[in-house]
PDB file of N, CA and C in Angstrom:
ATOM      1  N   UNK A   1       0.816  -1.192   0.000  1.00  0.00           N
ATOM      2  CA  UNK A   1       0.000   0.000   0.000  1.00  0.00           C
ATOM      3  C   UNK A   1       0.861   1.258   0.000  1.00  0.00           C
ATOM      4  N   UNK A   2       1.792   1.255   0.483  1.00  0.00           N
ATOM      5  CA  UNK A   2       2.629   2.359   0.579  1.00  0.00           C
ATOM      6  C   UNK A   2       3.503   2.548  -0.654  1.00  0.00           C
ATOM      7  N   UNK A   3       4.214   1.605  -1.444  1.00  0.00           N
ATOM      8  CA  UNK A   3       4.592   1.560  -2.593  1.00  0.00           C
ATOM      9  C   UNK A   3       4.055   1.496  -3.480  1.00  0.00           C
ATOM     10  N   UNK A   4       2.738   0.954  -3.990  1.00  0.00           N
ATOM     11  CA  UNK A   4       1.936   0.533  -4.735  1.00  0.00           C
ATOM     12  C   UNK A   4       0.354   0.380  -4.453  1.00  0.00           C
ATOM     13  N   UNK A   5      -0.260   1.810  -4.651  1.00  0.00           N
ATOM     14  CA  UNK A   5      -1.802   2.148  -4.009  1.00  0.00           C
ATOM     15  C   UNK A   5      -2.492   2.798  -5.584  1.00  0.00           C
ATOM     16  N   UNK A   6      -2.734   2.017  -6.808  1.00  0.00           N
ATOM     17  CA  UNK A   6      -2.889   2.961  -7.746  1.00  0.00           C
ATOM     18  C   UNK A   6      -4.593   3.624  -7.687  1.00  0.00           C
ATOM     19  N   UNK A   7      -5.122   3.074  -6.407  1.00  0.00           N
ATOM     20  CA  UNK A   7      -6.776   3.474  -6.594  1.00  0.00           C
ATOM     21  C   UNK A   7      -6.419   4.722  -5.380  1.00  0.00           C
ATOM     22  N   UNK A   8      -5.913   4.577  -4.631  1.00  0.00           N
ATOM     23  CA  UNK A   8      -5.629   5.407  -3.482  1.00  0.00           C
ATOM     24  C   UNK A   8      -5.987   4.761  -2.561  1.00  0.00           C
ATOM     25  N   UNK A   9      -6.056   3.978  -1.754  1.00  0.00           N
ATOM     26  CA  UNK A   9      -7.063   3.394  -0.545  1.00  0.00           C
ATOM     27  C   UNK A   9      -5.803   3.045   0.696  1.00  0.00           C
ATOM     28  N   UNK A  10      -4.704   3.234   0.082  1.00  0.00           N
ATOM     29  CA  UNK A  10      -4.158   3.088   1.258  1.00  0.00           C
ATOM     30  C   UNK A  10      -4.160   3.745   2.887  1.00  0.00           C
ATOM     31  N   UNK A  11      -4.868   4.908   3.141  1.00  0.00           N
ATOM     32  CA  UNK A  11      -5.621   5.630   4.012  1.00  0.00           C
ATOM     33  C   UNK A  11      -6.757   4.737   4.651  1.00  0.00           C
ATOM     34  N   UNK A  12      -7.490   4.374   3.948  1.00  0.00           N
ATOM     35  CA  UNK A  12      -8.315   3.687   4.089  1.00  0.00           C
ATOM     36  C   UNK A  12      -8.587   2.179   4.813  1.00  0.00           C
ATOM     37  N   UNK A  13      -8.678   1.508   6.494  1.00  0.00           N
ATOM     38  CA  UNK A  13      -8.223   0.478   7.136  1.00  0.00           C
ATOM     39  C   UNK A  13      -9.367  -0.306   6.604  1.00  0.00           C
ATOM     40  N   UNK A  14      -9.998  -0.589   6.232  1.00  0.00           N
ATOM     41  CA  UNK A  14     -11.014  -0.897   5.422  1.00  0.00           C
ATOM     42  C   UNK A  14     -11.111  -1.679   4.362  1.00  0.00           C
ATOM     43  N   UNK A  15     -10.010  -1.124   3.398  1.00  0.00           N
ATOM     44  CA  UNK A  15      -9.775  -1.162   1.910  1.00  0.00           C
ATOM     45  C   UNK A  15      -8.100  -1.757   2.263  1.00  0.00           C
ATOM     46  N   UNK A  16      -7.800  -2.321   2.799  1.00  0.00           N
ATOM     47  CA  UNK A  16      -6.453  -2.487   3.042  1.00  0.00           C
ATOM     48  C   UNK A  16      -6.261  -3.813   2.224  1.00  0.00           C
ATOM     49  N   UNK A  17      -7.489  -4.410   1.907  1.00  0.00           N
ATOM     50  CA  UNK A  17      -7.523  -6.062   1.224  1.00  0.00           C
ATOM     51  C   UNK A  17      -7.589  -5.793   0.198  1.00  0.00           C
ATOM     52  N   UNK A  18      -8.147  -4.565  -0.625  1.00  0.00           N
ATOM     53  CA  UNK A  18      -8.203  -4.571  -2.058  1.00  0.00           C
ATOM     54  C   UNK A  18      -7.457  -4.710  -2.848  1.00  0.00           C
ATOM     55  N   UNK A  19      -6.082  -5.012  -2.689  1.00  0.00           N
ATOM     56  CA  UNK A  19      -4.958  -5.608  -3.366  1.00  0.00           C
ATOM     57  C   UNK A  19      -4.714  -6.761  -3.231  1.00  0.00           C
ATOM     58  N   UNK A  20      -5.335  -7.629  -2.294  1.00  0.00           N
ATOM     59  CA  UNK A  20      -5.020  -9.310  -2.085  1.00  0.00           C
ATOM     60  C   UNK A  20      -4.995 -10.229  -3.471  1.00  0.00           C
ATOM     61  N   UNK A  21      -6.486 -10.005  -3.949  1.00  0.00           N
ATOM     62  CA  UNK A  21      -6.166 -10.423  -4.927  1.00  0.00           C
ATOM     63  C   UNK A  21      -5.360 -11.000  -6.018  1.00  0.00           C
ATOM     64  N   UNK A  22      -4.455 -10.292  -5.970  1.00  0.00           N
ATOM     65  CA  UNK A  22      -3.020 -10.092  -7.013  1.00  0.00           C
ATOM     66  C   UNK A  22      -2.134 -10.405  -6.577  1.00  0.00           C
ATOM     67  N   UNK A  23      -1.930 -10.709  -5.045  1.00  0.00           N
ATOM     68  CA  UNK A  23      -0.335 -11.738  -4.592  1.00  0.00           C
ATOM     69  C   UNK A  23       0.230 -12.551  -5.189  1.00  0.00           C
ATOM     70  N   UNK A  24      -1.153 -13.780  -5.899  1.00  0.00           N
ATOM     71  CA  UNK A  24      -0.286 -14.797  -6.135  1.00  0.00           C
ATOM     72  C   UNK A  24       0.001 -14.495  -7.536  1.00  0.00           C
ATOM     73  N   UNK A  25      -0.011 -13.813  -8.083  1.00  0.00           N
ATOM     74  CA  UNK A  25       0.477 -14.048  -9.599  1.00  0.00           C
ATOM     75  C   UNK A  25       1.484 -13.170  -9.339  1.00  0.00           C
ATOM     76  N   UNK A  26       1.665 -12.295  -8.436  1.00  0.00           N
ATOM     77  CA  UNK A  26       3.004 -11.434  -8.332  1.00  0.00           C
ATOM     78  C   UNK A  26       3.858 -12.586  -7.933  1.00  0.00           C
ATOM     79  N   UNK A  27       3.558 -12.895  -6.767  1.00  0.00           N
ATOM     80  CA  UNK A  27       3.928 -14.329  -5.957  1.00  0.00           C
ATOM     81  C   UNK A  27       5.077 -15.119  -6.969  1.00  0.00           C
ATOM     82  N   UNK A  28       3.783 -15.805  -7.509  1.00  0.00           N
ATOM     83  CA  UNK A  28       4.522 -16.938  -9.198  1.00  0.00           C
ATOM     84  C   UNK A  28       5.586 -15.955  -9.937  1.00  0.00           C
ATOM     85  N   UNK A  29       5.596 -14.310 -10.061  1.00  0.00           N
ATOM     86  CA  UNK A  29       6.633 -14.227 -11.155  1.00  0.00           C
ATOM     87  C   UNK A  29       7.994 -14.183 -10.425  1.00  0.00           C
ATOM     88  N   UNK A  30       7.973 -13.693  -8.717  1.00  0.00           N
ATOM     89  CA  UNK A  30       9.028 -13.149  -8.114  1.00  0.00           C
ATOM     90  C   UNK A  30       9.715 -15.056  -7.759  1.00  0.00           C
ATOM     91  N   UNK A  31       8.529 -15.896  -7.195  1.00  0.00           N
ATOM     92  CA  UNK A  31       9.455 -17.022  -7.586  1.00  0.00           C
ATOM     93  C   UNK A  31      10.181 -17.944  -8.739  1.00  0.00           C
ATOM     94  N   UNK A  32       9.409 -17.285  -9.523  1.00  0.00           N
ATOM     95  CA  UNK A  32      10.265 -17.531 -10.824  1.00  0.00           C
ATOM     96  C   UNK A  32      11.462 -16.873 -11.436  1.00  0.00           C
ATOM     97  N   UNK A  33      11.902 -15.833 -10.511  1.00  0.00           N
ATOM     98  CA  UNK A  33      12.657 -15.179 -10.458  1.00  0.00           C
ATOM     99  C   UNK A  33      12.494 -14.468 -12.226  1.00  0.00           C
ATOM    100  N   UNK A  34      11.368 -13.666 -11.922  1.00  0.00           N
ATOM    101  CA  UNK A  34      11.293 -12.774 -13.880  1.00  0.00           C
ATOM    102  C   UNK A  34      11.828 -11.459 -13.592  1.00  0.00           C
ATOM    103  N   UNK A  35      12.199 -11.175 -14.448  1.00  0.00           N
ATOM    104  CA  UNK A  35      12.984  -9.937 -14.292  1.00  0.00           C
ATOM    105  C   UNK A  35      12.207  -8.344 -14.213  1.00  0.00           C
ATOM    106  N   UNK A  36      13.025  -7.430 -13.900  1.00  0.00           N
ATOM    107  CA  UNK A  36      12.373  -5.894 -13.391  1.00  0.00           C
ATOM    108  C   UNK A  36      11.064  -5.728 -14.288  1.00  0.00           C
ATOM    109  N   UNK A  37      11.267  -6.024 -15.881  1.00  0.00           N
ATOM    110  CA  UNK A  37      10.760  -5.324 -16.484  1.00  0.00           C
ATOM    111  C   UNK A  37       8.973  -6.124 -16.835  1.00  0.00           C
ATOM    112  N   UNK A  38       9.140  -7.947 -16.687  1.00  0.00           N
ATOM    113  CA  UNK A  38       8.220  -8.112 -16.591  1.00  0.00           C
ATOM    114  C   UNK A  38       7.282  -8.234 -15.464  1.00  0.00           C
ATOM    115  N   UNK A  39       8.059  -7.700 -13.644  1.00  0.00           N
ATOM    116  CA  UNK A  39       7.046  -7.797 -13.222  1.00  0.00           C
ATOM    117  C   UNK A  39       6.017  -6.408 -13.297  1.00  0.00           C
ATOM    118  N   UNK A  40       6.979  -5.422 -13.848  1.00  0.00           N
ATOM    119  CA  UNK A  40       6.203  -4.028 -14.014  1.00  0.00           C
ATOM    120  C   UNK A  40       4.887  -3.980 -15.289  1.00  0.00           C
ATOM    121  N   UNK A  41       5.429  -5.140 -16.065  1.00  0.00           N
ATOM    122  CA  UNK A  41       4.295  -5.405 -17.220  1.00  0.00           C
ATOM    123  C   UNK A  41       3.076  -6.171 -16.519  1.00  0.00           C
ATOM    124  N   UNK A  42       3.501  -7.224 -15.512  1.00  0.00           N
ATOM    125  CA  UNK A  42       2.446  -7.432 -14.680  1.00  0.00           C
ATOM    126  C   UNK A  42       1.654  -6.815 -14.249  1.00  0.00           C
ATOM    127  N   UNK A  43       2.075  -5.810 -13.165  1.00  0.00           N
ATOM    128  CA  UNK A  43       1.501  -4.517 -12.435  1.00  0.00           C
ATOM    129  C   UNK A  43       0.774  -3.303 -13.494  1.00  0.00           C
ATOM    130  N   UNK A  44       1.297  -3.307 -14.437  1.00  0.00           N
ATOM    131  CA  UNK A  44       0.839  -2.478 -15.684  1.00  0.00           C
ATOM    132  C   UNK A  44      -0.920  -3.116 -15.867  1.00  0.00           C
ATOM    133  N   UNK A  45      -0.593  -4.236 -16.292  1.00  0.00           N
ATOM    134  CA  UNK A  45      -1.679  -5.420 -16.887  1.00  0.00           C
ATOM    135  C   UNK A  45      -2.721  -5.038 -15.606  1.00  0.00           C
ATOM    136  N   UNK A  46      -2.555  -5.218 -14.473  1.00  0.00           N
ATOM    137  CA  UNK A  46      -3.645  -5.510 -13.388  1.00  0.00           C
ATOM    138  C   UNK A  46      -3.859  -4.113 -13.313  1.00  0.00           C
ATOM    139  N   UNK A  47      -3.470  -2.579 -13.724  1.00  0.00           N
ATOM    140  CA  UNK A  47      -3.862  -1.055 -13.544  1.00  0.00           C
ATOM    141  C   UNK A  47      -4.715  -1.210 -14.405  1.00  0.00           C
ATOM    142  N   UNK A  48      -4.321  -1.513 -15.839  1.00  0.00           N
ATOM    143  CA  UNK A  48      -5.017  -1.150 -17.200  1.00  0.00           C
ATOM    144  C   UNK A  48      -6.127  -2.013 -17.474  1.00  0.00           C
ATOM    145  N   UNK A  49      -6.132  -3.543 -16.850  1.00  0.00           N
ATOM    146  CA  UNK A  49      -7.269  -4.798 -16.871  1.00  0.00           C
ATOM    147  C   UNK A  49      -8.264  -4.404 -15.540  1.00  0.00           C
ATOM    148  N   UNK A  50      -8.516  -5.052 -14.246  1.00  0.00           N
ATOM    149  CA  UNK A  50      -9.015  -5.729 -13.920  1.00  0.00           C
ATOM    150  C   UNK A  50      -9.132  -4.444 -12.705  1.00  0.00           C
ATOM    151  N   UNK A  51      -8.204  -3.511 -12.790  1.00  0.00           N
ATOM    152  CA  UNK A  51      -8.577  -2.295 -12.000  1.00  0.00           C
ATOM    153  C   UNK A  51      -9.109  -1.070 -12.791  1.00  0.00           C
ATOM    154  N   UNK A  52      -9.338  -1.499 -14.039  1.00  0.00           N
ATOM    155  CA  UNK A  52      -9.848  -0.174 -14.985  1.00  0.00           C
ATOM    156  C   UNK A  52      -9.122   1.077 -15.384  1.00  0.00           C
ATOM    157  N   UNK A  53      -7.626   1.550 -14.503  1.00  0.00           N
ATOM    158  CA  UNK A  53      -7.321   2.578 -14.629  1.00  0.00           C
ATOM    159  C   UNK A  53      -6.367   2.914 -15.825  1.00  0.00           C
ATOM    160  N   UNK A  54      -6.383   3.954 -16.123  1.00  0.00           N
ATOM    161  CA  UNK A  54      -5.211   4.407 -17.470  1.00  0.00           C
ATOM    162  C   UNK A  54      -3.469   4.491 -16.594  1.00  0.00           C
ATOM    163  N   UNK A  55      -2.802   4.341 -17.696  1.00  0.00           N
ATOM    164  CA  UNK A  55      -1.210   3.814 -17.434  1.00  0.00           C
ATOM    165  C   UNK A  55      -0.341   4.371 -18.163  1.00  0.00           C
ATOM    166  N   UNK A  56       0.129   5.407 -17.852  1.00  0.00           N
ATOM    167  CA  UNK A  56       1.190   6.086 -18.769  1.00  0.00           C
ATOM    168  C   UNK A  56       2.003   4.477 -19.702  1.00  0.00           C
ATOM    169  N   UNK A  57       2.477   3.371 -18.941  1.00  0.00           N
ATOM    170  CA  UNK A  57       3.261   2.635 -19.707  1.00  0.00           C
ATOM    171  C   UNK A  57       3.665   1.500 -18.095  1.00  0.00           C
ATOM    172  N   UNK A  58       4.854   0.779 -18.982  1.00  0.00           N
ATOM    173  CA  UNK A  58       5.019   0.029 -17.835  1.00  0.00           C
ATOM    174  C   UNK A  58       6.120   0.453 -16.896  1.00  0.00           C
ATOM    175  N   UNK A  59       6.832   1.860 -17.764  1.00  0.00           N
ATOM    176  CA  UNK A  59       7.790   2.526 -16.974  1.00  0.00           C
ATOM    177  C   UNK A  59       7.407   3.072 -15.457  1.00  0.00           C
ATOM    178  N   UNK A  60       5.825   3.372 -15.316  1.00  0.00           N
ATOM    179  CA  UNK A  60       5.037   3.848 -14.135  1.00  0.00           C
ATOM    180  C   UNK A  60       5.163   2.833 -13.060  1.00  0.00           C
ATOM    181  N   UNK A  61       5.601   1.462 -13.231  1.00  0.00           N
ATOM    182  CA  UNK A  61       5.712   0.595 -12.438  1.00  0.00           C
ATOM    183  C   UNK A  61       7.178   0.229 -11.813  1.00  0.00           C
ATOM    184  N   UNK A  62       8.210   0.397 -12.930  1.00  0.00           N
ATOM    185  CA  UNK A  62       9.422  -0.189 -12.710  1.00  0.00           C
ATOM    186  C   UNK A  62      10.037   0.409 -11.133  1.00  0.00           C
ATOM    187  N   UNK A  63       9.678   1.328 -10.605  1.00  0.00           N
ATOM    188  CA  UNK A  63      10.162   1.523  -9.400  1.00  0.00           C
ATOM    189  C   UNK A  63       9.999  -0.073  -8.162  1.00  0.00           C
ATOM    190  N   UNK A  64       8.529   0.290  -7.916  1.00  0.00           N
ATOM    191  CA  UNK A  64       7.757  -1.196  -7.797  1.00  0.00           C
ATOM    192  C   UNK A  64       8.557  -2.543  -7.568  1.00  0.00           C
ATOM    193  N   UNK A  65       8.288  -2.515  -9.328  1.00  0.00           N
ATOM    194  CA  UNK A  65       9.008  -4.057  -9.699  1.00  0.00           C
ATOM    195  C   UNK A  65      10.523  -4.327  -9.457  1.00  0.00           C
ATOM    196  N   UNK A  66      11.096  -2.964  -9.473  1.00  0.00           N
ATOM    197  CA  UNK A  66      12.199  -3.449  -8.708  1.00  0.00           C
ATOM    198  C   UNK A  66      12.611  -3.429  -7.049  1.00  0.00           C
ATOM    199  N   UNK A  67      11.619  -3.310  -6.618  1.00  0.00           N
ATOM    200  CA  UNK A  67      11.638  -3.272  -5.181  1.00  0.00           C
ATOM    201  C   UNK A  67      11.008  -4.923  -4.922  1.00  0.00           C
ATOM    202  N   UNK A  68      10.436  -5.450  -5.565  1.00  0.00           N
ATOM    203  CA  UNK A  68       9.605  -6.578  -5.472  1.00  0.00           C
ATOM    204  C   UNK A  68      10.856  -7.605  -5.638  1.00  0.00           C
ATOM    205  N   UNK A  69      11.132  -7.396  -6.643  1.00  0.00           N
ATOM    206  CA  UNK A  69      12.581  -8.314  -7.162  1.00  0.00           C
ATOM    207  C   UNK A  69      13.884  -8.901  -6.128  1.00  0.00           C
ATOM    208  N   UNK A  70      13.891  -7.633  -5.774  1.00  0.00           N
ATOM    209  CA  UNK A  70      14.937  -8.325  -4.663  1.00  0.00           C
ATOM    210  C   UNK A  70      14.375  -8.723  -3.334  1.00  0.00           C
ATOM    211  N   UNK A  71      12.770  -8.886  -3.116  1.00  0.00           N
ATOM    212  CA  UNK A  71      12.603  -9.926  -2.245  1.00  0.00           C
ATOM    213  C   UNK A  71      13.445 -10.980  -2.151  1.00  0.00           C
ATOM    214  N   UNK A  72      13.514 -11.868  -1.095  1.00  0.00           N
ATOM    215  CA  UNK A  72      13.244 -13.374  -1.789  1.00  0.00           C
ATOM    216  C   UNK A  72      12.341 -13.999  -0.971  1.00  0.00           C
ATOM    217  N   UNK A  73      11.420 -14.595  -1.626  1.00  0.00           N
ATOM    218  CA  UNK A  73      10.383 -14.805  -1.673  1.00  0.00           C
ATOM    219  C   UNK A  73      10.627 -16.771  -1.379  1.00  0.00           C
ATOM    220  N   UNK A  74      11.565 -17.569  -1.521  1.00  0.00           N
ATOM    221  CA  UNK A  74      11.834 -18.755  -1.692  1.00  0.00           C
ATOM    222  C   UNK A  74      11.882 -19.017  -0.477  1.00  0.00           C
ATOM    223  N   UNK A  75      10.942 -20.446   0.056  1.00  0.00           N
ATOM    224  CA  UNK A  75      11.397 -20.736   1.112  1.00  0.00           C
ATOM    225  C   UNK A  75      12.802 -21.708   1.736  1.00  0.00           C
TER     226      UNK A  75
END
């Protein structure tokens, strides 16, 4: 929520789940270890699909996706 709030709701204790949704396919790319640029095409895909909003590009994400990346996520 703090890195990645593209509806705004992070204020909101309420709305704090409205991103759950989308873990596991973030989930699957960071253990697949995919690189900066496709998990920002991910995050792009879920602004411009399934959250309705407009997207300058997938450059609007790469901050994000590279913060995601160097999780590790492997148990």
């Amino acid at each position: 929520m703090r890195d990645w709030d593209p509806i705004g709701v992070g204020e909101i204790p309420e709305a704090w789940d409205e991103y759950d949704g989308y873990i596991g396919g973030i989930y699957r790319l960071l253990y697949s270890r995919a690189s900066v640029e496709e998990v920002a095409l991910h995050l792009h895909e879920i602004v411009i699909g399934p959250i309705g909003l407009s997207s300058e590009g997938v450059k609007d994400h790469l901050e994000v996706a590279r913060k995601l990346c160097i999780l590790d996520v492997r148990l």
